[in-house]
Protein backbone atom coordinates (compact mmCIF):
# COMPACT_ATOMS: atom_id res chain seq x y z
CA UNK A 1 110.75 83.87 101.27
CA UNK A 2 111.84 87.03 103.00
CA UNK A 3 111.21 90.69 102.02
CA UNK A 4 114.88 90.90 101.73
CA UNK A 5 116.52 87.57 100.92
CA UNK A 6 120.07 87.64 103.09
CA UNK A 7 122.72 87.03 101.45
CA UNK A 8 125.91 85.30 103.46
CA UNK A 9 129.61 85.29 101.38
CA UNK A 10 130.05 82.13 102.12
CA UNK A 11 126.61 80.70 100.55
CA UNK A 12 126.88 80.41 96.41
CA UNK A 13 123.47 80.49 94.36
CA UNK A 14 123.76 76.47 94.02
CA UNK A 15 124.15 76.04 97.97
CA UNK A 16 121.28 78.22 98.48
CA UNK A 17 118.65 76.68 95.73
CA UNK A 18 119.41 73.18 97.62
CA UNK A 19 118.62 74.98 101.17
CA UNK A 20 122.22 75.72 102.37
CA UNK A 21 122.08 78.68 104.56
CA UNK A 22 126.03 78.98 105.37
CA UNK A 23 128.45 77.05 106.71
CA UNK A 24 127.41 77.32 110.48
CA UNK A 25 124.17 76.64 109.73
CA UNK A 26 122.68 74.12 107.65
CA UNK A 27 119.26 74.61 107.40
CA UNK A 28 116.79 72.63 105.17
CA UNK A 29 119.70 70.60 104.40
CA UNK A 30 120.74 68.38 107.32
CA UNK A 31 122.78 65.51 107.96
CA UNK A 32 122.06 62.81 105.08
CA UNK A 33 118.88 64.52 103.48
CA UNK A 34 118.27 64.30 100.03
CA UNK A 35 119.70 67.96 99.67
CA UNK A 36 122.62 67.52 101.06
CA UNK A 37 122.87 63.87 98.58
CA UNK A 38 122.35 66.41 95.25
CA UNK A 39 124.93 68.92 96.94
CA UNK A 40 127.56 66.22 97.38
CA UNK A 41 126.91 64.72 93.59
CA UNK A 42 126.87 68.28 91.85
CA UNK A 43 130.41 69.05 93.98
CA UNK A 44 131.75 65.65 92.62
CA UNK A 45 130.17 65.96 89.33
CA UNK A 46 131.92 69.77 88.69
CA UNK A 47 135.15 68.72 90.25
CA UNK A 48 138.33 69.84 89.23
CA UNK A 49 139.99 66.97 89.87
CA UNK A 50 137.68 63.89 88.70
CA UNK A 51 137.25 61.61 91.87
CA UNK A 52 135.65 58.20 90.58
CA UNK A 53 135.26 56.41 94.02
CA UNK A 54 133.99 59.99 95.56
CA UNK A 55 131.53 60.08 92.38
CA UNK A 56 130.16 56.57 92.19
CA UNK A 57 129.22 57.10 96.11
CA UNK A 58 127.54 60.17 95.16
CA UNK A 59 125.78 58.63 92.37
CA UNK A 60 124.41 56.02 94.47
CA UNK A 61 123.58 58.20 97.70
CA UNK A 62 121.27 59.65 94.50
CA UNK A 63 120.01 56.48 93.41
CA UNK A 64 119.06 55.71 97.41
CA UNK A 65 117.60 58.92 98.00
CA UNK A 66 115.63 59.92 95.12
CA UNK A 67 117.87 62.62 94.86
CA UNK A 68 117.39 62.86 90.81
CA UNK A 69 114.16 64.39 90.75
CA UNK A 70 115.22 67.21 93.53
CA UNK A 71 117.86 67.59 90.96
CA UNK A 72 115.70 68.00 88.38
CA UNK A 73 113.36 70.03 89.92
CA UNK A 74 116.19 72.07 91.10
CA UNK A 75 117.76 72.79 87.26
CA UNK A 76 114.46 73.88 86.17
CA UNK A 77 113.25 76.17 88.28
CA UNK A 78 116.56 78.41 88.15
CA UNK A 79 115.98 78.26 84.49
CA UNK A 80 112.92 79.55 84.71
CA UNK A 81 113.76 82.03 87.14
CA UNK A 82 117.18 82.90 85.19
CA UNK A 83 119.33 82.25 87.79
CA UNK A 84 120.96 78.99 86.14
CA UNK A 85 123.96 80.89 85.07
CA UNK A 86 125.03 81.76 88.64
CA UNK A 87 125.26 78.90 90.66
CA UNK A 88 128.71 79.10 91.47
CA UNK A 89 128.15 83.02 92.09
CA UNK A 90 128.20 84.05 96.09
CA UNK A 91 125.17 85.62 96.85
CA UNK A 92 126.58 88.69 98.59
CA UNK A 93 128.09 89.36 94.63
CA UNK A 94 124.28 89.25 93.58
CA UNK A 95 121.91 91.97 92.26
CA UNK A 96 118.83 92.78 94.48
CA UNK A 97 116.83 90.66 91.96
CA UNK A 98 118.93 88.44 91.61
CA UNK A 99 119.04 87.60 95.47
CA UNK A 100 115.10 87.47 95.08
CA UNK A 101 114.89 85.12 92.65
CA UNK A 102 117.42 82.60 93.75
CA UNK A 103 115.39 83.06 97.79
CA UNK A 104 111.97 82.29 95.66
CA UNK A 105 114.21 79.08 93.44
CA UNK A 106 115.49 77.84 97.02
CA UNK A 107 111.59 78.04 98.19
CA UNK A 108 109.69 76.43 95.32
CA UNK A 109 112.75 73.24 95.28
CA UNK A 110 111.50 72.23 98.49
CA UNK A 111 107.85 71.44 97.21
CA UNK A 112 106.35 72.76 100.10
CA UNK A 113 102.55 72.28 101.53
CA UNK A 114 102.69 76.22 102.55
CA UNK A 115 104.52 78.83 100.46
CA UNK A 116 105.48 81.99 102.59
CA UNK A 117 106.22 85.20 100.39
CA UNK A 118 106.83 88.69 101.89
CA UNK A 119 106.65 91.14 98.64
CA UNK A 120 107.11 88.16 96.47
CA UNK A 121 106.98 90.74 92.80
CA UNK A 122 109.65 93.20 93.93
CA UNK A 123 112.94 93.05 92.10
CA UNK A 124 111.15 91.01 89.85
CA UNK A 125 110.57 91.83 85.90
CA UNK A 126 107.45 91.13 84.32
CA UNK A 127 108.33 87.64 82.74
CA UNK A 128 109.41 86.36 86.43
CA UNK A 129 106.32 87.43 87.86
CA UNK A 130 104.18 85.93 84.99
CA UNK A 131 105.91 82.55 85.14
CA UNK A 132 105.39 83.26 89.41
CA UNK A 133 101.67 83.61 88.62
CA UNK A 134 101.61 80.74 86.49
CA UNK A 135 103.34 78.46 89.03
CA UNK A 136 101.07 79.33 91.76
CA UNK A 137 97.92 78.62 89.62
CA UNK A 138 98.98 75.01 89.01
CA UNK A 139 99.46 73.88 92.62
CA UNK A 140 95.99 72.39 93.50
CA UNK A 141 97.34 71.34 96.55
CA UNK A 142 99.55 74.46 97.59
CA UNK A 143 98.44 76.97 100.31
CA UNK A 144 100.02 80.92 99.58
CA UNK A 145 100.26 83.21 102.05
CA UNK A 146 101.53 86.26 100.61
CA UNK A 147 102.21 89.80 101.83
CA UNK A 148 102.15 92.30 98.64
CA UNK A 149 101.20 95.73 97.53
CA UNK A 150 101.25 94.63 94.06
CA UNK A 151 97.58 94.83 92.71
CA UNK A 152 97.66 92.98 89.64
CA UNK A 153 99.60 90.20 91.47
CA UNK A 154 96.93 89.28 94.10
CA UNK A 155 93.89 90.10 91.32
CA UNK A 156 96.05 87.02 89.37
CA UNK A 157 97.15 84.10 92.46
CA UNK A 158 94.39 85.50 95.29
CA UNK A 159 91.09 84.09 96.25
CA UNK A 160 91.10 85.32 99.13
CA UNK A 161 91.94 88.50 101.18
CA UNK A 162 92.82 89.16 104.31
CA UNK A 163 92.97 92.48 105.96
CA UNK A 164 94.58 93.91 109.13
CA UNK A 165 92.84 97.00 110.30
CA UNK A 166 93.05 98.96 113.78
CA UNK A 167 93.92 95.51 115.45
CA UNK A 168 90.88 94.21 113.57
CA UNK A 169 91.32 90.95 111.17
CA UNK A 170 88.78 90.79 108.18
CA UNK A 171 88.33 88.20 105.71
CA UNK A 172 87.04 88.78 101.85
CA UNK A 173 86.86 86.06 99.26
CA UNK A 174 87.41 86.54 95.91
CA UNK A 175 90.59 88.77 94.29
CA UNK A 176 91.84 92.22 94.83
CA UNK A 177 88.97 93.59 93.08
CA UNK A 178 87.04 91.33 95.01
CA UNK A 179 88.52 92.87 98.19
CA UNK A 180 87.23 96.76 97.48
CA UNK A 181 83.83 95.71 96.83
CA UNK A 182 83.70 93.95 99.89
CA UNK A 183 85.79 96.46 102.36
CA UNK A 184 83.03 99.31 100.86
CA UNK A 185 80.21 96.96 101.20
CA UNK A 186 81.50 96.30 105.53
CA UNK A 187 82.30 100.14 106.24
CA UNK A 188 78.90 101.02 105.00
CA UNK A 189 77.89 98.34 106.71
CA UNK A 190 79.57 99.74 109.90
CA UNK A 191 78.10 103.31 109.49
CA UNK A 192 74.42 101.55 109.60
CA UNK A 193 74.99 99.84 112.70
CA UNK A 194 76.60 102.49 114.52
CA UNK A 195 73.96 105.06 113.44
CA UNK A 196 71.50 102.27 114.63
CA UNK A 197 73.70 101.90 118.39
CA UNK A 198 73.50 105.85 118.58
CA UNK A 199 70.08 106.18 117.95
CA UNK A 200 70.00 103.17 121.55
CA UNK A 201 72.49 104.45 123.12
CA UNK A 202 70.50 107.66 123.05
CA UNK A 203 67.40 106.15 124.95
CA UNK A 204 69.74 104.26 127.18
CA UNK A 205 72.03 107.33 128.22
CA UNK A 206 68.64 109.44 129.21
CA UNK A 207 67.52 106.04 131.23
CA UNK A 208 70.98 106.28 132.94
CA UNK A 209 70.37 109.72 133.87
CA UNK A 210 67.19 109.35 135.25
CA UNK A 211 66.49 109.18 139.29
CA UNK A 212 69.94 109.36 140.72
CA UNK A 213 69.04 108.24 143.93
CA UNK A 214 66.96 105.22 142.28
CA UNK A 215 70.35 104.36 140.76
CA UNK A 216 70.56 100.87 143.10
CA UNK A 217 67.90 99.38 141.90
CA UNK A 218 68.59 99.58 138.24
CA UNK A 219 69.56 96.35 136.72
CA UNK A 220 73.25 95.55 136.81
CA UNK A 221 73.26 93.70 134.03
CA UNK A 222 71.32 97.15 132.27
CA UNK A 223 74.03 99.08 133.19
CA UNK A 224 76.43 96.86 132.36
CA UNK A 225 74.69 96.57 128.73
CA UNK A 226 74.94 100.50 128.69
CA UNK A 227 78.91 101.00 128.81
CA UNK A 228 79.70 98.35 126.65
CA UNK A 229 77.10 100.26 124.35
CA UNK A 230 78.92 103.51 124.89
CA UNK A 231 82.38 102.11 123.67
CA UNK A 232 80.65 100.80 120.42
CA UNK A 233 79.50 104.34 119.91
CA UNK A 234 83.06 105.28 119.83
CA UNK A 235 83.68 106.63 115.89
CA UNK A 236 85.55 104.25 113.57
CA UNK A 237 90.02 105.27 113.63
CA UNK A 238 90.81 106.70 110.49
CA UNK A 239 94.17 106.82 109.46
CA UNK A 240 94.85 110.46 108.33
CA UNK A 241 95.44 110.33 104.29
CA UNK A 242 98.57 111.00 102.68
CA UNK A 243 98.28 113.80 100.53
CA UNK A 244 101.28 114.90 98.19
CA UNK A 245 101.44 118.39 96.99
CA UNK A 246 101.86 118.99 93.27
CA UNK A 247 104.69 121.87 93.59
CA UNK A 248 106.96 121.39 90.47
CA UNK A 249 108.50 123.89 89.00
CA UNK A 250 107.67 125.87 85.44
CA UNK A 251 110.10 123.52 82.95
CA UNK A 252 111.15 125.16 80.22
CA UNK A 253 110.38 124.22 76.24
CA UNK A 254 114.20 122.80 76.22
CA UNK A 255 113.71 119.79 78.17
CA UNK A 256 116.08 116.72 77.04
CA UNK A 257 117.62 116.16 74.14
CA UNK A 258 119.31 112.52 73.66
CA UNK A 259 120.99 112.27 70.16
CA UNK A 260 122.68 108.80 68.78
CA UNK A 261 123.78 107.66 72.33
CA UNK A 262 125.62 104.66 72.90
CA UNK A 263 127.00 103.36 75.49
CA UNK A 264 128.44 100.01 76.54
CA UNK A 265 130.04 98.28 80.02
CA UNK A 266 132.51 95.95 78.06
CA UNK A 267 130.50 93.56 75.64
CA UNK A 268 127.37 94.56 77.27
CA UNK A 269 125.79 97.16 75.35
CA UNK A 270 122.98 99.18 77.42
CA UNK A 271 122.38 101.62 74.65
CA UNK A 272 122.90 101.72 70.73
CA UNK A 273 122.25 104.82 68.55
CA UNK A 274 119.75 105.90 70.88
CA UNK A 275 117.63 109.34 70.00
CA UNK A 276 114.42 110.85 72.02
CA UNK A 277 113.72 114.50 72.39
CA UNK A 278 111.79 114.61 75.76
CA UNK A 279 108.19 117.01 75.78
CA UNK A 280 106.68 118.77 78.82
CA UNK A 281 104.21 115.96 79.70
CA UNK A 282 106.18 112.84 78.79
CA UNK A 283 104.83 109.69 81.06
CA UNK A 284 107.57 107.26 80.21
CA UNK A 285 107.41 103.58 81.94
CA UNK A 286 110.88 101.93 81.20
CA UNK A 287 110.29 98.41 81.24
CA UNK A 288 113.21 95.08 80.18
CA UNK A 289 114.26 92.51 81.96
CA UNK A 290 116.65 92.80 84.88
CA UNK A 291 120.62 93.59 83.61
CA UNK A 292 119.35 95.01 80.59
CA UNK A 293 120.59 98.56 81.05
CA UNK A 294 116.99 100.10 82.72
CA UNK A 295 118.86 101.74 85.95
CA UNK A 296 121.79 102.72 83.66
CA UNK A 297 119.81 104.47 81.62
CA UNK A 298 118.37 106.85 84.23
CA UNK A 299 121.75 107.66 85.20
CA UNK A 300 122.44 108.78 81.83
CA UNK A 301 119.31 111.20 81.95
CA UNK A 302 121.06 112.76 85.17
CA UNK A 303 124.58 112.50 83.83
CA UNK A 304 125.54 110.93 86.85
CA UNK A 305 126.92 107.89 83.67
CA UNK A 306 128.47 109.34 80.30
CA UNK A 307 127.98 108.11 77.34
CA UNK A 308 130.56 106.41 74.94
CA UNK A 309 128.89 108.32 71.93
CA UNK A 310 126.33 110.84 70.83
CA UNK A 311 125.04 114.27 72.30
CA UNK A 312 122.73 114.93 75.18
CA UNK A 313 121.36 118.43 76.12
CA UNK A 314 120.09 118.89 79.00
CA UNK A 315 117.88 122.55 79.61
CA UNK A 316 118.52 125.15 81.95
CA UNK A 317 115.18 125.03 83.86
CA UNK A 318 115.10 121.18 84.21
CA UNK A 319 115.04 120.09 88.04
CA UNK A 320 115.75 116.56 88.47
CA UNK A 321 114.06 114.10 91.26
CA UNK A 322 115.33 110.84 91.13
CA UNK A 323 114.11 108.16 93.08
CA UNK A 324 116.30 105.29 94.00
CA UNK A 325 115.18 101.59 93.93
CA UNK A 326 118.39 100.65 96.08
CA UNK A 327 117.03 103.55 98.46
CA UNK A 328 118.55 106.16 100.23
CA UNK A 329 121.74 105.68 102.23
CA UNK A 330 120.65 107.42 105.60
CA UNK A 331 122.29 108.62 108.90
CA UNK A 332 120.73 105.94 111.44
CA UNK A 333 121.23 108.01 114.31
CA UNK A 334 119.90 111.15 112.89
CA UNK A 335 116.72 112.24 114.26
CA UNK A 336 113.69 112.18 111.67
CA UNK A 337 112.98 116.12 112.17
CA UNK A 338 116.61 116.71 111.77
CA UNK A 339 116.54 114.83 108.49
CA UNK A 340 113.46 116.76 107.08
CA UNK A 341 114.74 120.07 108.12
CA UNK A 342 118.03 119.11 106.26
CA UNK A 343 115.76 118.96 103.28
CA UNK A 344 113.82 121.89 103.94
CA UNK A 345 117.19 124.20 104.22
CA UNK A 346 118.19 122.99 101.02
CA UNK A 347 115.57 123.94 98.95
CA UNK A 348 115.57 127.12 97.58
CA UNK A 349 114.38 129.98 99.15
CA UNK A 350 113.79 128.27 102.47
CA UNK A 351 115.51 130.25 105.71
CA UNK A 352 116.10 128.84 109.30
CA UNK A 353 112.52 130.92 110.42
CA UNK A 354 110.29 129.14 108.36
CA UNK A 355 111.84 125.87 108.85
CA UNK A 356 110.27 124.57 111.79
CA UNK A 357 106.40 124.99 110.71
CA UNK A 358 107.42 123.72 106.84
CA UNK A 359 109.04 120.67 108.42
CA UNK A 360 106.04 119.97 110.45
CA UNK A 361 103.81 120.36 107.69
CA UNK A 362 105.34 118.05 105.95
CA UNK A 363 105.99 115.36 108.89
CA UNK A 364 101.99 115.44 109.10
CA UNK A 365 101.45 115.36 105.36
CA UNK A 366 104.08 112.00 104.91
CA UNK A 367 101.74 110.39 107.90
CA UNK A 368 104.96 110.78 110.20
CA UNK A 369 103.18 111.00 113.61
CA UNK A 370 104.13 113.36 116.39
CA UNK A 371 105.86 110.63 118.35
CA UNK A 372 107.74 109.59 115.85
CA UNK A 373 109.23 113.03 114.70
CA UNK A 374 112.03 112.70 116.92
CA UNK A 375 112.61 108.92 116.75
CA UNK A 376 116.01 107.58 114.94
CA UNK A 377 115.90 106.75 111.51
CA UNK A 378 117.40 103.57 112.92
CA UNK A 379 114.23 102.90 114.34
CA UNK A 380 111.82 103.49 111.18
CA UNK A 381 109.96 100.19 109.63
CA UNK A 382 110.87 100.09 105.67
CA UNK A 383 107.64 101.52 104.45
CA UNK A 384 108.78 104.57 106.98
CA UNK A 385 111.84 105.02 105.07
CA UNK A 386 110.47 104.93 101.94
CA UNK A 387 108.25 107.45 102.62
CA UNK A 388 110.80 109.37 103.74
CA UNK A 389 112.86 108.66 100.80
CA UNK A 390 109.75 109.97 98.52
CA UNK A 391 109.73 113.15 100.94
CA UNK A 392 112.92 113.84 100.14
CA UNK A 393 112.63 114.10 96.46
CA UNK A 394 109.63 115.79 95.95
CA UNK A 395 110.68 118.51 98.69
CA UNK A 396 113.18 119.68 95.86
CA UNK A 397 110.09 120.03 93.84
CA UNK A 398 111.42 118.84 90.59
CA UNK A 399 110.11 119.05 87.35
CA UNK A 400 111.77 115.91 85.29
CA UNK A 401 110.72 113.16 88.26
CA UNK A 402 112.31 109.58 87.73
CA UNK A 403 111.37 107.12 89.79
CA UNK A 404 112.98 103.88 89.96
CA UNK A 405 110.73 100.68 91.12
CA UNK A 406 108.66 103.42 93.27
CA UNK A 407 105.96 100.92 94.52
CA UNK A 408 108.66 98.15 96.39
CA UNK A 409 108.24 98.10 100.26
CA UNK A 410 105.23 101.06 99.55
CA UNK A 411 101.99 101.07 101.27
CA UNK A 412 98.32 101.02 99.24
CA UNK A 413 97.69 104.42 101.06
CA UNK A 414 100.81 105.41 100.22
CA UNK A 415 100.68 104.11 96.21
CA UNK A 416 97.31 106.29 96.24
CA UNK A 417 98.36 109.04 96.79
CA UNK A 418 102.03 108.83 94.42
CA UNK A 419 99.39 107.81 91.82
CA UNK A 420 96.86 111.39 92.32
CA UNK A 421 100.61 113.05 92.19
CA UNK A 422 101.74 112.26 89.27
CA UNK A 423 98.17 112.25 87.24
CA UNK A 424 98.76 116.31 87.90
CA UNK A 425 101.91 116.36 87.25
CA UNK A 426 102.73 118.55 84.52
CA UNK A 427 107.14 117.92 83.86
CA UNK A 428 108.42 115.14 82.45
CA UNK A 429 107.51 111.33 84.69
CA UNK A 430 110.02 108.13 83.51
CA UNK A 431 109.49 105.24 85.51
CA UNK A 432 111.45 101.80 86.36
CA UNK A 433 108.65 99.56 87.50
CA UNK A 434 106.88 96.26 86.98
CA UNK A 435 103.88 97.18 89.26
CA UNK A 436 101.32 96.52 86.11
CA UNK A 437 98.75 97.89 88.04
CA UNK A 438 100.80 101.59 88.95
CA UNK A 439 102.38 101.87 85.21
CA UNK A 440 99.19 101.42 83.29
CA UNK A 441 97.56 104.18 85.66
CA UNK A 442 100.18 107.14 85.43
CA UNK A 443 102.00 106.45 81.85
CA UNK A 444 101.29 106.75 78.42
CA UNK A 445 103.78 104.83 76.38
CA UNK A 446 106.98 102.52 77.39
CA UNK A 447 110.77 102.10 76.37
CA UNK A 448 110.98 98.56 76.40
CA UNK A 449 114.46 97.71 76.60
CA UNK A 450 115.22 94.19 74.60
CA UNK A 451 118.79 94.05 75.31
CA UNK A 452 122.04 94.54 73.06
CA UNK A 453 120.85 98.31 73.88
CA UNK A 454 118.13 97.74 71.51
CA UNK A 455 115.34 100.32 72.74
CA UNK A 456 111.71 100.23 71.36
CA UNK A 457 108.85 103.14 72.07
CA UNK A 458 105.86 101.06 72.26
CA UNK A 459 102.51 102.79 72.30
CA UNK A 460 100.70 101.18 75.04
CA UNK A 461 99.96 100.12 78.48
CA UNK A 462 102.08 97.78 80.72
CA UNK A 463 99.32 95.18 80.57
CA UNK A 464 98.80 95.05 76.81
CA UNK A 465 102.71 94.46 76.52
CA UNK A 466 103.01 91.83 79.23
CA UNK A 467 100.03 89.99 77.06
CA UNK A 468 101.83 90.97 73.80
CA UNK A 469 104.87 88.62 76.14
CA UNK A 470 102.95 85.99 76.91
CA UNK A 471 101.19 85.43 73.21
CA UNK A 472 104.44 85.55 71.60
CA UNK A 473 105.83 82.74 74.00
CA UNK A 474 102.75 80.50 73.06
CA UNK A 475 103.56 81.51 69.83
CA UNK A 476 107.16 80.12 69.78
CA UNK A 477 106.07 77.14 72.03
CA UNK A 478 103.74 75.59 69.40
């Protein structure tokens, strides 16, 4: 499963689940296989226009293929995933998480021997990614190979880590936790035997030196010994660490003031009779499953959505920062320096002068290296534009910061240092996110949104709700 599922207009959710790529290209599901066998009996089965010869074949193409369990297999899973509702839905008509969980249905039909998931969690709420970690755990027989920044995640389906370093691979068993004993445990490891090598290469260098003229009768194999010696002496790369600046602005005791709001798209209703008087200091995580009205509601803090009903005041110090899950739409052939000094010039009390050397400062602090400064956006990797994304937003240096699913496509260096941010940040923090891990450590309470715009404050971390979740569905199970 890719980082970002595509999504063809000529592929439904259905197609896709059975491993139909798009017309041109069939994919998983060539010729006679048992996909295309299901394909042909749901199309028959769902038709318009009953066909009994056209059915009875497909039936028994089923029958001959074993095409019933596939079919099976294939209706549970997207009910498990909540996806079972769109199956005759495009998937260019989809929502980001919806396209993820149909990409991670269409992977886990097949019954493979190796699963392949790049950022498996994001998009995903927190009953998706239980039921993921759930899956995973049952198959004995399964190898996962996942790429992921989130924590709790690999702590739950990991037993083993794998690390790419400075062109270095390096192997720790165990979990996440696991992982930052053992990366400690090797660098200290390191420092011992290069303080060791020094301490040789010391004795060997003076050797070296000794008797120029007596130099060709050394041992070659001595000298040889030496330089190879002298490159291990070299000191360990570090990669400089990202460091945000906590520059918000005074806010104000008038803050935000949301009084009996409603609001409703149709007979969806994202919020009902909804009233919270925000305090300097709020850490808000907003947490629901996906549709629910999460995103909508931070566009109702901004006012970038009204309301169908009720009052909202808004004070006159209050600098928002909004971060986007969606990210930002960017200029591809705009130069990176060009983008930052954009920023720069907006923000108050900046002038063309002192542009150049605030720009750079913060090109070095966003660990935008000096040959990159003048590469195209174009060209950036998608961790590079989210940094530059978060860059953007806290350059305005806001004071009411709302960040929506912050952690997707973000580095651990990078999560580090958002997470030392916000600790000192002193305006009001509401977050979008089902990064367990990132919400318990920067929030104090939740809005869990239930649906029907039903919004509860629950005193608590992410964690103890997601096991409040999972009791309750053992509860209604037995």
């Amino acid at each position: 499963m890719e980082q970002e599922p595509p999504s063809p207009s000529d592929v439904t959710v259905a197609d896709s689940l059975l491993g139909i790529v798009s017309s041109a290209s069939i994919g998983g599901a060539q010729g006679n296989s048992v996909y295309e066998a299901v394909r042909r009996y749901c199309q028959a089965s769902s038709a318009e226009v009953y066909d009994e010869d056209k059915f009875a074949k497909a039936s028994a193409d089923m029958d001959a293929k074993d095409g019933w369990d596939v079919l099976t297999k294939s209706d549970e899973i997207a009910t498990r995933l909540r996806v079972d509702h769109l199956s005759d839905m495009p998937l260019s008509k989809l929502s980001g998480g919806e396209r993820k969980r149909v990409a991670l249905a269409a992977a886990l039909v097949q019954s493979p021997d190796v699963l392949l998931l790049d950022e498996p969690t994001n998009h995903l709420d927190l009953a998706a990614i239980r039921w993921l970690s759930d899956l995973i755990g049952e198959q004995k027989k399964m190898t996962l190979l996942t790429v992921t920044h989130d924590r709790a995640f690999l702590d739950e389906v990991c037993n083993r880590i794998v690390e790419l370093d400075n062109g270095s691979v390096y192997g720790y068993e165990g979990n996440y936790g696991a992982y930052l004993e053992g990366k400690e445990a090797r660098l200290a490891n390191e420092d011992a035997v290069m303080s060791s090598t020094k301490k040789k290469f010391q004795a060997e260098l003076a050797w070296m030196r000794r008797q120029p003229s007596g130099r060709q009768s050394k041992s070659k194999a001595r000298i040889e010994a030496f330089y190879k010696l002298q490159k291990m002496t070299k000191p360990r790369a570090v990669d400089p660490s990202l460091t945000l600046a906590n520059d918000e602005r005074r806010i104000g005791g008038n803050i935000l003031k949301m009084k009996n709001v409603s609001l409703k798209f149709g007979d969806r209703v994202m919020l009902d009779d909804f009233s919270y008087d925000f305090n300097a200091g709020d850490t808000i995580g907003i947490v629901g499953a996906n549709g629910v009205g999460k995103s909508t509601f931070l566009k109702v803090l901004t006012g970038a959505q009204e309301v169908d009903s009720g009052d909202i005041s808004t004070g006159e110090t209050v600098v928002f920062g909004s971060y986007d899950q969606m990210g930002m739409v960017l200029d591809d052939d705009q130069r990176v320096m060009d983008f930052v000094q954009q920023r720069v010039l907006a923000r108050d009390g900046s002038t063309m002068a002192e542009a150049p050397s605030e720009v750079m400062k913060l090109l070095k602090q966003f660990q935008f290296p000096k040959e990159r400064w003048n590469e195209r956006i174009l060209r950036l990797s998608g961790g590079e534009r989210r940094r530059l994304q978060l860059l953007s937003v806290l350059t305005k240096r806001p004071n009411f910061l709302i960040l929506d699913e912050p952690t997707n496509d973000v580095d651990l260096d990078t999560l580090s240092a958002l997470e030392t941010y916000l600790a000192e940040f002193n305006g009001v923090l509401v977050i979008v996110s089902h990064d367990r891990f990132f919400v318990d450590k920067v929030t104090q309470h939740l809005f869990v949104f239930e649906g029907d715009g039903v919004v509860k404050d629950y005193l608590g971390s992410l964690s103890d709700y997601a096991e409040c979740l999972a009791d309750e569905e053992k509860n209604n199970k037995n």
